[in-house]
PDB file of N, CA and C in Angstrom:
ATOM      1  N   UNK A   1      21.152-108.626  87.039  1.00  0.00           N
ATOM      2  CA  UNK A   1      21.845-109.822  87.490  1.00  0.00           C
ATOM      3  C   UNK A   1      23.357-109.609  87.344  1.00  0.00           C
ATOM      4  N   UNK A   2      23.928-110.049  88.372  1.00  0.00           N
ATOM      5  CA  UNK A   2      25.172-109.607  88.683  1.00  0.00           C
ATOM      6  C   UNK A   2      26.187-110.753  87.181  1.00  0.00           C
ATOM      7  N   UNK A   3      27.430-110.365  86.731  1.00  0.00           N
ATOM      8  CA  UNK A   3      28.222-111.470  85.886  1.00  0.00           C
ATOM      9  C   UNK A   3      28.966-111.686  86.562  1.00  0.00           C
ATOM     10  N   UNK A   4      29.064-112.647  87.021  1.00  0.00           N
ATOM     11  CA  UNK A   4      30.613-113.701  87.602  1.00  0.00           C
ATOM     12  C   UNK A   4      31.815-113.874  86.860  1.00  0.00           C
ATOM     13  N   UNK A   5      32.720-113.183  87.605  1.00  0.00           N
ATOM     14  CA  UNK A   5      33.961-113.907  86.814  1.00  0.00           C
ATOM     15  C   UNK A   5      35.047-113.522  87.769  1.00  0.00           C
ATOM     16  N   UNK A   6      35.976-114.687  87.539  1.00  0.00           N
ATOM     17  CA  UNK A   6      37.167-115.374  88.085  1.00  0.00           C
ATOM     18  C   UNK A   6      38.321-114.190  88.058  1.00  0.00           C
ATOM     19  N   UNK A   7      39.120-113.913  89.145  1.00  0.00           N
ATOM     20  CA  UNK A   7      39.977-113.224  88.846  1.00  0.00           C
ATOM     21  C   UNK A   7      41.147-114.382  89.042  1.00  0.00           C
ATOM     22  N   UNK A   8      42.389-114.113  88.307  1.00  0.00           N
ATOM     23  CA  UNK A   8      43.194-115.126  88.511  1.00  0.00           C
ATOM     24  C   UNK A   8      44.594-114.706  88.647  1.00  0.00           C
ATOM     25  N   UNK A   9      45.017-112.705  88.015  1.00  0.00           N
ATOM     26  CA  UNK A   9      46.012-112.231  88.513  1.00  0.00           C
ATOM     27  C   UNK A   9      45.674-110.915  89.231  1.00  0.00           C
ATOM     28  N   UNK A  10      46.934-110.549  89.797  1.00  0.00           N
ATOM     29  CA  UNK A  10      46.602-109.118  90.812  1.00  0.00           C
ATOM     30  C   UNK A  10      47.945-107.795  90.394  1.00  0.00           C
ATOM     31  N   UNK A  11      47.776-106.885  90.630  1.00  0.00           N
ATOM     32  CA  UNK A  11      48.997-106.031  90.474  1.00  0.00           C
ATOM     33  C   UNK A  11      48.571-105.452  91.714  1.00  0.00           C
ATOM     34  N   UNK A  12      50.135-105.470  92.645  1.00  0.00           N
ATOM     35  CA  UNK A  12      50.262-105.017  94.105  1.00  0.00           C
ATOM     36  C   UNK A  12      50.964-103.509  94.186  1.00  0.00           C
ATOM     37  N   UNK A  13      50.404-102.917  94.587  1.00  0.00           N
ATOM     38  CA  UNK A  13      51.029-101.054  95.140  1.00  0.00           C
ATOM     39  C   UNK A  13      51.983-101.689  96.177  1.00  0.00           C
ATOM     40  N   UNK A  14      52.386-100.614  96.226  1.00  0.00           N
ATOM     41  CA  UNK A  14      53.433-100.947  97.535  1.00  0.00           C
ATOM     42  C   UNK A  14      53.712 -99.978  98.598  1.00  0.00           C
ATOM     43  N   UNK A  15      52.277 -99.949  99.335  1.00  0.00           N
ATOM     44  CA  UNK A  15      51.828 -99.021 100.081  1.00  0.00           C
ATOM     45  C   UNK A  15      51.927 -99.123 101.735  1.00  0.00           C
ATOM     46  N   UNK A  16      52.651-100.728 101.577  1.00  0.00           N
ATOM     47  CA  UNK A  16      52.838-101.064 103.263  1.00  0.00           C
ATOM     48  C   UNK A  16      51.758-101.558 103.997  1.00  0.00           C
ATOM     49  N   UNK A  17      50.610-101.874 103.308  1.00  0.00           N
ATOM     50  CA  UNK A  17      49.174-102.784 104.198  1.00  0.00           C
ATOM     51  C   UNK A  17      48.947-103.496 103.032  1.00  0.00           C
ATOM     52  N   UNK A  18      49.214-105.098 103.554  1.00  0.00           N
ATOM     53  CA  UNK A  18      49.046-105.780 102.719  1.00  0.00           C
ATOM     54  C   UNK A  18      47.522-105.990 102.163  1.00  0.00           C
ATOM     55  N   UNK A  19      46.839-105.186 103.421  1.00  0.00           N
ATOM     56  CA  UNK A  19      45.304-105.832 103.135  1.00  0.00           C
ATOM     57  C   UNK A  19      44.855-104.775 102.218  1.00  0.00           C
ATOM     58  N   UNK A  20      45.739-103.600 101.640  1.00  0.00           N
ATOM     59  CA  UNK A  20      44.999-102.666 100.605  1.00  0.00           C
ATOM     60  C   UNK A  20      46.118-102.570  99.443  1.00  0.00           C
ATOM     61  N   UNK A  21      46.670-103.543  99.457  1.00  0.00           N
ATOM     62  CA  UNK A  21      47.847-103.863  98.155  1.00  0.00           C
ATOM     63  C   UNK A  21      47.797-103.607  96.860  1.00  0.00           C
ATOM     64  N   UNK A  22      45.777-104.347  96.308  1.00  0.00           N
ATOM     65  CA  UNK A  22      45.857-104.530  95.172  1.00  0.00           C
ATOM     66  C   UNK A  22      45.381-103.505  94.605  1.00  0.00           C
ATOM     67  N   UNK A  23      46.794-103.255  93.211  1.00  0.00           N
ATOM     68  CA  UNK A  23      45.809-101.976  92.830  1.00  0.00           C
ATOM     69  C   UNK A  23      44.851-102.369  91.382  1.00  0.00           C
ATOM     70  N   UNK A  24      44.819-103.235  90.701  1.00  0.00           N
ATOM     71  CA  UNK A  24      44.295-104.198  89.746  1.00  0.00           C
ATOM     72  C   UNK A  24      44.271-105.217  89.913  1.00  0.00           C
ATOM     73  N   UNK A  25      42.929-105.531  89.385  1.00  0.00           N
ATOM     74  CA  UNK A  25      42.357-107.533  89.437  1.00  0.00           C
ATOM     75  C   UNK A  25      42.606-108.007  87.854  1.00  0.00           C
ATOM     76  N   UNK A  26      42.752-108.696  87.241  1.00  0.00           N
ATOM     77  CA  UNK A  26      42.546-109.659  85.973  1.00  0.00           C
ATOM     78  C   UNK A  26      42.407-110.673  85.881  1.00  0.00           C
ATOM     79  N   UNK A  27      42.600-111.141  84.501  1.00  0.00           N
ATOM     80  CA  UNK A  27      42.223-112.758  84.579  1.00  0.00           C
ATOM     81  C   UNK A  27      42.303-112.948  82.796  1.00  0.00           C
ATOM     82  N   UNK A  28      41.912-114.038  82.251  1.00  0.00           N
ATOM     83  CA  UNK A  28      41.593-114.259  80.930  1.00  0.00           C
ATOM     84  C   UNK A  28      40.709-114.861  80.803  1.00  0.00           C
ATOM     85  N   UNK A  29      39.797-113.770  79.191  1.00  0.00           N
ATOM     86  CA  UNK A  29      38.467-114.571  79.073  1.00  0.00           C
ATOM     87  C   UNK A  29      38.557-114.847  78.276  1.00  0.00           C
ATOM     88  N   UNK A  30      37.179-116.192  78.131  1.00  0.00           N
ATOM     89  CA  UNK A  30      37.083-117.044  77.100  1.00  0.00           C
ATOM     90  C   UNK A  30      37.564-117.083  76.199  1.00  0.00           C
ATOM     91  N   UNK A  31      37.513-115.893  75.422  1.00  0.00           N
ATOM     92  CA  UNK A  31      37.988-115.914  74.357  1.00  0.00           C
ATOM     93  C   UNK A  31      39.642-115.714  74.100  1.00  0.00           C
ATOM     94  N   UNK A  32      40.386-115.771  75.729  1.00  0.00           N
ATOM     95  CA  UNK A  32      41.842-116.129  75.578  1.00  0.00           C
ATOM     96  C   UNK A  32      42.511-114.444  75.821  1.00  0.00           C
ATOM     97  N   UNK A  33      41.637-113.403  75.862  1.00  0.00           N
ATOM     98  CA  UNK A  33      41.925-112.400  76.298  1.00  0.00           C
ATOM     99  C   UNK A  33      42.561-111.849  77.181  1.00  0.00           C
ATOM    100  N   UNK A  34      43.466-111.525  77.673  1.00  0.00           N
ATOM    101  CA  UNK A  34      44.062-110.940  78.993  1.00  0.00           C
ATOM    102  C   UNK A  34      42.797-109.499  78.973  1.00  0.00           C
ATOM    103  N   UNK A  35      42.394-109.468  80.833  1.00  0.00           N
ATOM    104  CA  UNK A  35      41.669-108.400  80.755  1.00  0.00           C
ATOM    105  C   UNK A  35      42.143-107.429  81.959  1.00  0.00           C
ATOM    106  N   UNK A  36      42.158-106.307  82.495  1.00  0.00           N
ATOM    107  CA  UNK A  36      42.558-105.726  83.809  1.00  0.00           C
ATOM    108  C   UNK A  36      41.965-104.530  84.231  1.00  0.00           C
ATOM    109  N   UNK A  37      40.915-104.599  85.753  1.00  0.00           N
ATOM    110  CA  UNK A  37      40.846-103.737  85.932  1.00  0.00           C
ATOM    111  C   UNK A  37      41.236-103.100  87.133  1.00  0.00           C
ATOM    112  N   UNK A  38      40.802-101.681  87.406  1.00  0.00           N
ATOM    113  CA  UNK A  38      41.142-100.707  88.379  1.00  0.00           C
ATOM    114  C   UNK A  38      40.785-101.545  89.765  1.00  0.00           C
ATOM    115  N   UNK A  39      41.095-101.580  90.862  1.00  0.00           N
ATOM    116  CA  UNK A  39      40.776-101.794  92.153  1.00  0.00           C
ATOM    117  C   UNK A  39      39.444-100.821  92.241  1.00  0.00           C
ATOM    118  N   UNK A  40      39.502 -99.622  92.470  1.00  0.00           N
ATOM    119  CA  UNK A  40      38.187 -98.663  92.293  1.00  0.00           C
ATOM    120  C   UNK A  40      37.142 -99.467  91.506  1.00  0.00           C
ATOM    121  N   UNK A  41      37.636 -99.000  90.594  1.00  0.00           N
ATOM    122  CA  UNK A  41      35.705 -99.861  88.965  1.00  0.00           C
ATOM    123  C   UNK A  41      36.108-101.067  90.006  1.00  0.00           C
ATOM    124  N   UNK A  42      36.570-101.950  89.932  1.00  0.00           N
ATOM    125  CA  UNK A  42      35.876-103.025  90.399  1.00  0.00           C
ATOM    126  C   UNK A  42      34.949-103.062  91.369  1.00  0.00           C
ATOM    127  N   UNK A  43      35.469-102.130  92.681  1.00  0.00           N
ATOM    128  CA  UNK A  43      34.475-102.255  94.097  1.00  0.00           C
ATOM    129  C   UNK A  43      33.370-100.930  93.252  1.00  0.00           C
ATOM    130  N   UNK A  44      33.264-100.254  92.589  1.00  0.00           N
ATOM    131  CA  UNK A  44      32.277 -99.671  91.880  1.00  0.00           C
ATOM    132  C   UNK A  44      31.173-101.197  91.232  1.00  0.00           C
ATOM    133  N   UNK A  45      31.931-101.354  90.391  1.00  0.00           N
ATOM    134  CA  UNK A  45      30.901-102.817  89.725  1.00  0.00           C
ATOM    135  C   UNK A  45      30.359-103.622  90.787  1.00  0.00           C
ATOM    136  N   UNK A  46      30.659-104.044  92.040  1.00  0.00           N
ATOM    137  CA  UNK A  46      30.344-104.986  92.766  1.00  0.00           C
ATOM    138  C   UNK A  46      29.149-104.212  93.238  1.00  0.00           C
ATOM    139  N   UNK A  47      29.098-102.825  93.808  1.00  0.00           N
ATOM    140  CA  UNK A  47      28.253-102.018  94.788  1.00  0.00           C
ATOM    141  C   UNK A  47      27.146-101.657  93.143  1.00  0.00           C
ATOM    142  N   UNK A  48      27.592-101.625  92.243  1.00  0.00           N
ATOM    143  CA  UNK A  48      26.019-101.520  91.235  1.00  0.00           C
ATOM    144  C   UNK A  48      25.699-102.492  91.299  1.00  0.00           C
ATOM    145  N   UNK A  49      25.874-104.118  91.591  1.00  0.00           N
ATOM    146  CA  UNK A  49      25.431-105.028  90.783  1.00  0.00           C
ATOM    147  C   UNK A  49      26.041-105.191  89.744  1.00  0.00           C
ATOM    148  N   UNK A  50      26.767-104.790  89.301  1.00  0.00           N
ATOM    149  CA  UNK A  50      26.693-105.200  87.722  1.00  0.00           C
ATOM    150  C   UNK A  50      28.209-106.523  88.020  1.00  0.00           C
ATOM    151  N   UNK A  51      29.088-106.706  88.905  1.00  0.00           N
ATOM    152  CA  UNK A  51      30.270-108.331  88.976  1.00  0.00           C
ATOM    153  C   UNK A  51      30.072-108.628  90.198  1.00  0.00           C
ATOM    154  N   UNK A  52      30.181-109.748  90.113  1.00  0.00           N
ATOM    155  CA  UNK A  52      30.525-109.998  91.474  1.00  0.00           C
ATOM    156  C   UNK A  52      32.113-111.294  90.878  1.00  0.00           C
ATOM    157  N   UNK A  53      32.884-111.161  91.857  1.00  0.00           N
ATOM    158  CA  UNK A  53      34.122-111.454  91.514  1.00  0.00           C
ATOM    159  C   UNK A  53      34.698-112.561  92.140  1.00  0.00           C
ATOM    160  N   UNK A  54      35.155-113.921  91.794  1.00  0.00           N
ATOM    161  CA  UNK A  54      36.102-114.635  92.879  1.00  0.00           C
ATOM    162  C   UNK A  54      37.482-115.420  92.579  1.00  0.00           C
ATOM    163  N   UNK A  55      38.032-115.450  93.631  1.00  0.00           N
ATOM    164  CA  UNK A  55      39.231-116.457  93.214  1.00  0.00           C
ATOM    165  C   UNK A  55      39.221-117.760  93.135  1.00  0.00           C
ATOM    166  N   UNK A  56      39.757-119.064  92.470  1.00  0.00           N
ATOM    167  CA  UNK A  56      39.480-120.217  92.731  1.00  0.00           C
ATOM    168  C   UNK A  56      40.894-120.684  93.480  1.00  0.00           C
ATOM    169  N   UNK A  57      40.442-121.130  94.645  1.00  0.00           N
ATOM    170  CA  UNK A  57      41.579-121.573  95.456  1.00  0.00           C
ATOM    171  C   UNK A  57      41.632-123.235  96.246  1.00  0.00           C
ATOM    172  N   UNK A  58      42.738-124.121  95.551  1.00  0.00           N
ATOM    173  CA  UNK A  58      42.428-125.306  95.380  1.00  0.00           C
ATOM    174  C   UNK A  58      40.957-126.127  94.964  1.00  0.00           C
ATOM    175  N   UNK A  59      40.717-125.819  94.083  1.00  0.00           N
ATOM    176  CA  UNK A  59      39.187-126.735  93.002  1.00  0.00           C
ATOM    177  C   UNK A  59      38.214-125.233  94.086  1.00  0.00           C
ATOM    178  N   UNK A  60      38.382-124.210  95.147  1.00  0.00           N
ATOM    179  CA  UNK A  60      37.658-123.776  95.978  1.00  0.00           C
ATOM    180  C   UNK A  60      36.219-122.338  95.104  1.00  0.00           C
ATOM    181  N   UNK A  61      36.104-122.164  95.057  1.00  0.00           N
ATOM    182  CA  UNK A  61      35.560-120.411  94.820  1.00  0.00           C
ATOM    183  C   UNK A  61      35.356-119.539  96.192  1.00  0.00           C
ATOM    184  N   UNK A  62      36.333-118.641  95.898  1.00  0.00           N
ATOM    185  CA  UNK A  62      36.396-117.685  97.343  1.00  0.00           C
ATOM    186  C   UNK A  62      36.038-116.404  96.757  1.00  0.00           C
ATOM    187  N   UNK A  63      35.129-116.068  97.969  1.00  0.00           N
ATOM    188  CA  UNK A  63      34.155-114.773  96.969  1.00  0.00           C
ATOM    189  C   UNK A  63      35.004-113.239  97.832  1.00  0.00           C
ATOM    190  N   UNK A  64      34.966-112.292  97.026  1.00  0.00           N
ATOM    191  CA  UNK A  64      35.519-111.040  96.923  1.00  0.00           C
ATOM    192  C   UNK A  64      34.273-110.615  97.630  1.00  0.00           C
ATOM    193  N   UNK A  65      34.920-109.758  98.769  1.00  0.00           N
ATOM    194  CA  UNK A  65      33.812-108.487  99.130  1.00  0.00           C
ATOM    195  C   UNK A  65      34.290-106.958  98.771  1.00  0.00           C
ATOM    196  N   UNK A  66      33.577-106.183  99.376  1.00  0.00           N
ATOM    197  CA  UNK A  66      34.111-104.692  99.748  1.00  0.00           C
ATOM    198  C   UNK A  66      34.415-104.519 101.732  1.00  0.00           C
ATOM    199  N   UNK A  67      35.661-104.132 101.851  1.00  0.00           N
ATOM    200  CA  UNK A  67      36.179-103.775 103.302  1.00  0.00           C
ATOM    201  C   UNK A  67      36.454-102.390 103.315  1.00  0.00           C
ATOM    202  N   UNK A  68      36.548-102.173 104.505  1.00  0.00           N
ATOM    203  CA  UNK A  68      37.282-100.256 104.521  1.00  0.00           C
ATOM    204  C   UNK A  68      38.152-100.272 105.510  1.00  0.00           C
ATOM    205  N   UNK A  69      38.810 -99.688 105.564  1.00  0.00           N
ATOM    206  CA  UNK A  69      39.979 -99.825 106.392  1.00  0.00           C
ATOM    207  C   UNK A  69      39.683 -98.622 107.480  1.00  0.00           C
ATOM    208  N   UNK A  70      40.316 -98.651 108.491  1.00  0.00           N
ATOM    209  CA  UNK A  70      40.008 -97.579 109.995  1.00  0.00           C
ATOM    210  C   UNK A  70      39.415 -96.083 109.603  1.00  0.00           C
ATOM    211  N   UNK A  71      40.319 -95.652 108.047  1.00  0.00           N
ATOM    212  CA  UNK A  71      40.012 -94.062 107.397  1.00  0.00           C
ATOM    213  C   UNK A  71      38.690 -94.171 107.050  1.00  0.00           C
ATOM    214  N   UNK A  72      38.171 -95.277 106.600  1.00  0.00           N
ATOM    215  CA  UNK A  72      37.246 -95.493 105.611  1.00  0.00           C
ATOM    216  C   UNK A  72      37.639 -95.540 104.197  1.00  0.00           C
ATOM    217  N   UNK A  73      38.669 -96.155 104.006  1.00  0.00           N
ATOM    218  CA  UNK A  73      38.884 -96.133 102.770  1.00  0.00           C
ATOM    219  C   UNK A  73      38.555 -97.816 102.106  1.00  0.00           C
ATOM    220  N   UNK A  74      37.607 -97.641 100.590  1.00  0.00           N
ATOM    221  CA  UNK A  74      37.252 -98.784 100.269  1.00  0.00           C
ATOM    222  C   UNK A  74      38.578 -99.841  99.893  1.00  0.00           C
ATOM    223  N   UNK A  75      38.375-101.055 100.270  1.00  0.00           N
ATOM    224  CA  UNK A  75      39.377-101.993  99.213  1.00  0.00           C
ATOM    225  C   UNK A  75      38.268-103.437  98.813  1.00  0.00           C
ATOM    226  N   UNK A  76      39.216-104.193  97.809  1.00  0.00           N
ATOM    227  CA  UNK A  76      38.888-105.842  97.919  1.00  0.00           C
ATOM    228  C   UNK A  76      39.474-106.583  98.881  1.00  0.00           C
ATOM    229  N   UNK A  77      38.385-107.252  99.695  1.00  0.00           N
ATOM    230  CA  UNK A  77      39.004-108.107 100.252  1.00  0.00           C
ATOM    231  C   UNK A  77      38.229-110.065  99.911  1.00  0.00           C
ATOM    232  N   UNK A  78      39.177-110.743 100.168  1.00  0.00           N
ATOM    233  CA  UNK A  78      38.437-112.230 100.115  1.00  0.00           C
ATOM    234  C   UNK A  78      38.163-112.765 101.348  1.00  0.00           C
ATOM    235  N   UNK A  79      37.007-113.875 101.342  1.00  0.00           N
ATOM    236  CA  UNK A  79      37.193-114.219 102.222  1.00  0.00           C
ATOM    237  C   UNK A  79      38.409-115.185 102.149  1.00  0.00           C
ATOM    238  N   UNK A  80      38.149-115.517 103.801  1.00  0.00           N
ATOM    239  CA  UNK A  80      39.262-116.612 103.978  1.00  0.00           C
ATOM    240  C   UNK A  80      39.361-117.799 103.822  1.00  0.00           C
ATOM    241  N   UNK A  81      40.505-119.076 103.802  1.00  0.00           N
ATOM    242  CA  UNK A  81      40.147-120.051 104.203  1.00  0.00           C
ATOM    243  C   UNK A  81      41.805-120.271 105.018  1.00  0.00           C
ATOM    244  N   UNK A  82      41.570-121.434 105.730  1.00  0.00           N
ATOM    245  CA  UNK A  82      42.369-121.491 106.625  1.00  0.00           C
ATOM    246  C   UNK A  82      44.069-122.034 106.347  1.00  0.00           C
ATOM    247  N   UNK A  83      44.017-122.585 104.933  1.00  0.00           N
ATOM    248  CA  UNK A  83      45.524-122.595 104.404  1.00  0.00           C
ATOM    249  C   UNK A  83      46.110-121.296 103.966  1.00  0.00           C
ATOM    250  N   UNK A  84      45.030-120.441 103.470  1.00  0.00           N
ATOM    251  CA  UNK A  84      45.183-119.080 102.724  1.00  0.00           C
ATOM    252  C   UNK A  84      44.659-118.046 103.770  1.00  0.00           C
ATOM    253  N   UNK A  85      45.647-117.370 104.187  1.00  0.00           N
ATOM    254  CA  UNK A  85      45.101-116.204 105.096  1.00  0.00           C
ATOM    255  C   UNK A  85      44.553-115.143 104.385  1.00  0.00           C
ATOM    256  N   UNK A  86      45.413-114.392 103.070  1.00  0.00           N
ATOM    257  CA  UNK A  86      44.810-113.851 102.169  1.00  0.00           C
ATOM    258  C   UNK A  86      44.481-114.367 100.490  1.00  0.00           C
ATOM    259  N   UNK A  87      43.390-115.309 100.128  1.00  0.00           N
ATOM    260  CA  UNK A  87      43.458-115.782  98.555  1.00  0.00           C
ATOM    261  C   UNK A  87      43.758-114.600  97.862  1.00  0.00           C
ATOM    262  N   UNK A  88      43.334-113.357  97.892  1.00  0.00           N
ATOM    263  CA  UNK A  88      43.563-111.958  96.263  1.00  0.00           C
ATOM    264  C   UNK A  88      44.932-112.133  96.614  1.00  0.00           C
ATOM    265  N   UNK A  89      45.705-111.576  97.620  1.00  0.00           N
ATOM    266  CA  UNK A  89      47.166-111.655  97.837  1.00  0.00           C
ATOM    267  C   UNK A  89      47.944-112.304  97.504  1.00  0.00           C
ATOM    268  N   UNK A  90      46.692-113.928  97.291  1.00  0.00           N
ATOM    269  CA  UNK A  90      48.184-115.027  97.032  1.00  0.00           C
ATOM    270  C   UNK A  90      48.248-115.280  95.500  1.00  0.00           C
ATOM    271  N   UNK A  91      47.048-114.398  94.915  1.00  0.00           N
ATOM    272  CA  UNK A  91      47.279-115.033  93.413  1.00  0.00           C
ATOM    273  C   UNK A  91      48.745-114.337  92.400  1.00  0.00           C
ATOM    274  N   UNK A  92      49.171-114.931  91.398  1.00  0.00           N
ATOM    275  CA  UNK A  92      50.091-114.182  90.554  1.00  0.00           C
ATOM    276  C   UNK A  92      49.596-112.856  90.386  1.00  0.00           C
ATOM    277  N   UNK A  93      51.154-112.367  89.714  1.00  0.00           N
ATOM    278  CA  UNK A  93      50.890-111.225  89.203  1.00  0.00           C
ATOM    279  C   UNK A  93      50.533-111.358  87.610  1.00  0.00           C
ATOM    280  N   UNK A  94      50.405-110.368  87.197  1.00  0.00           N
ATOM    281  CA  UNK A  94      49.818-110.110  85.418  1.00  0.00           C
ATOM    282  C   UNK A  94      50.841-111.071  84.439  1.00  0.00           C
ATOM    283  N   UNK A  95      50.835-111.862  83.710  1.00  0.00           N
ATOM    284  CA  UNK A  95      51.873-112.653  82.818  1.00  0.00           C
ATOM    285  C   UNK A  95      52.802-111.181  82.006  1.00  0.00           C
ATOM    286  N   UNK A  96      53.461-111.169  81.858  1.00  0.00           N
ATOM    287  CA  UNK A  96      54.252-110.206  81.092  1.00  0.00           C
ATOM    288  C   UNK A  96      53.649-110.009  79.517  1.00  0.00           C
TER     289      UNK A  96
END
């Protein structure tokens, strides 16, 4: 069974396609933790089963897939909604 959890910051490369930007997801858990991982392990964890991942966008839950871009190269992408063209894109970055 897959574990759910919220991502709520992003760290962006700056590679010139916004749609393969992120190079880390995070967030804080319960226990008040700052946590962060790789862009890779993550779309690794999603394709075992073992996370499935989303953003909350206005009260929303917008769920994370896996995309590939023209090379075939894997990224995260969210879906959409129509105020937010990209939700992973629009969240903060990591708190300092």
């Amino acid at each position: 069974m897959s574990r759910t959890i919220q991502i709520q910051f992003v760290s962006k490369s700056a590679n010139g396609n916004a749609r393969e930007d992120i190079s880390y997801i995070g967030g804080i858990d319960p226990a008040g933790a700052k946590w962060r991982l790789s862009e890779p392990d993550a779309i690794a964890g999603i394709e075992s089963g073992d996370w499935r991942f989303y953003v909350r966008i206005d009260g929303h839950a917008v769920w994370l897939n896996i995309a590939r871009n023209p090379d075939g190269k894997k990224y995260l992408n969210a879906e959409t909604l129509a105020a937010i063209p990209d939700p992973l894109l629009s969240l903060p970055a990591f708190p300092g």
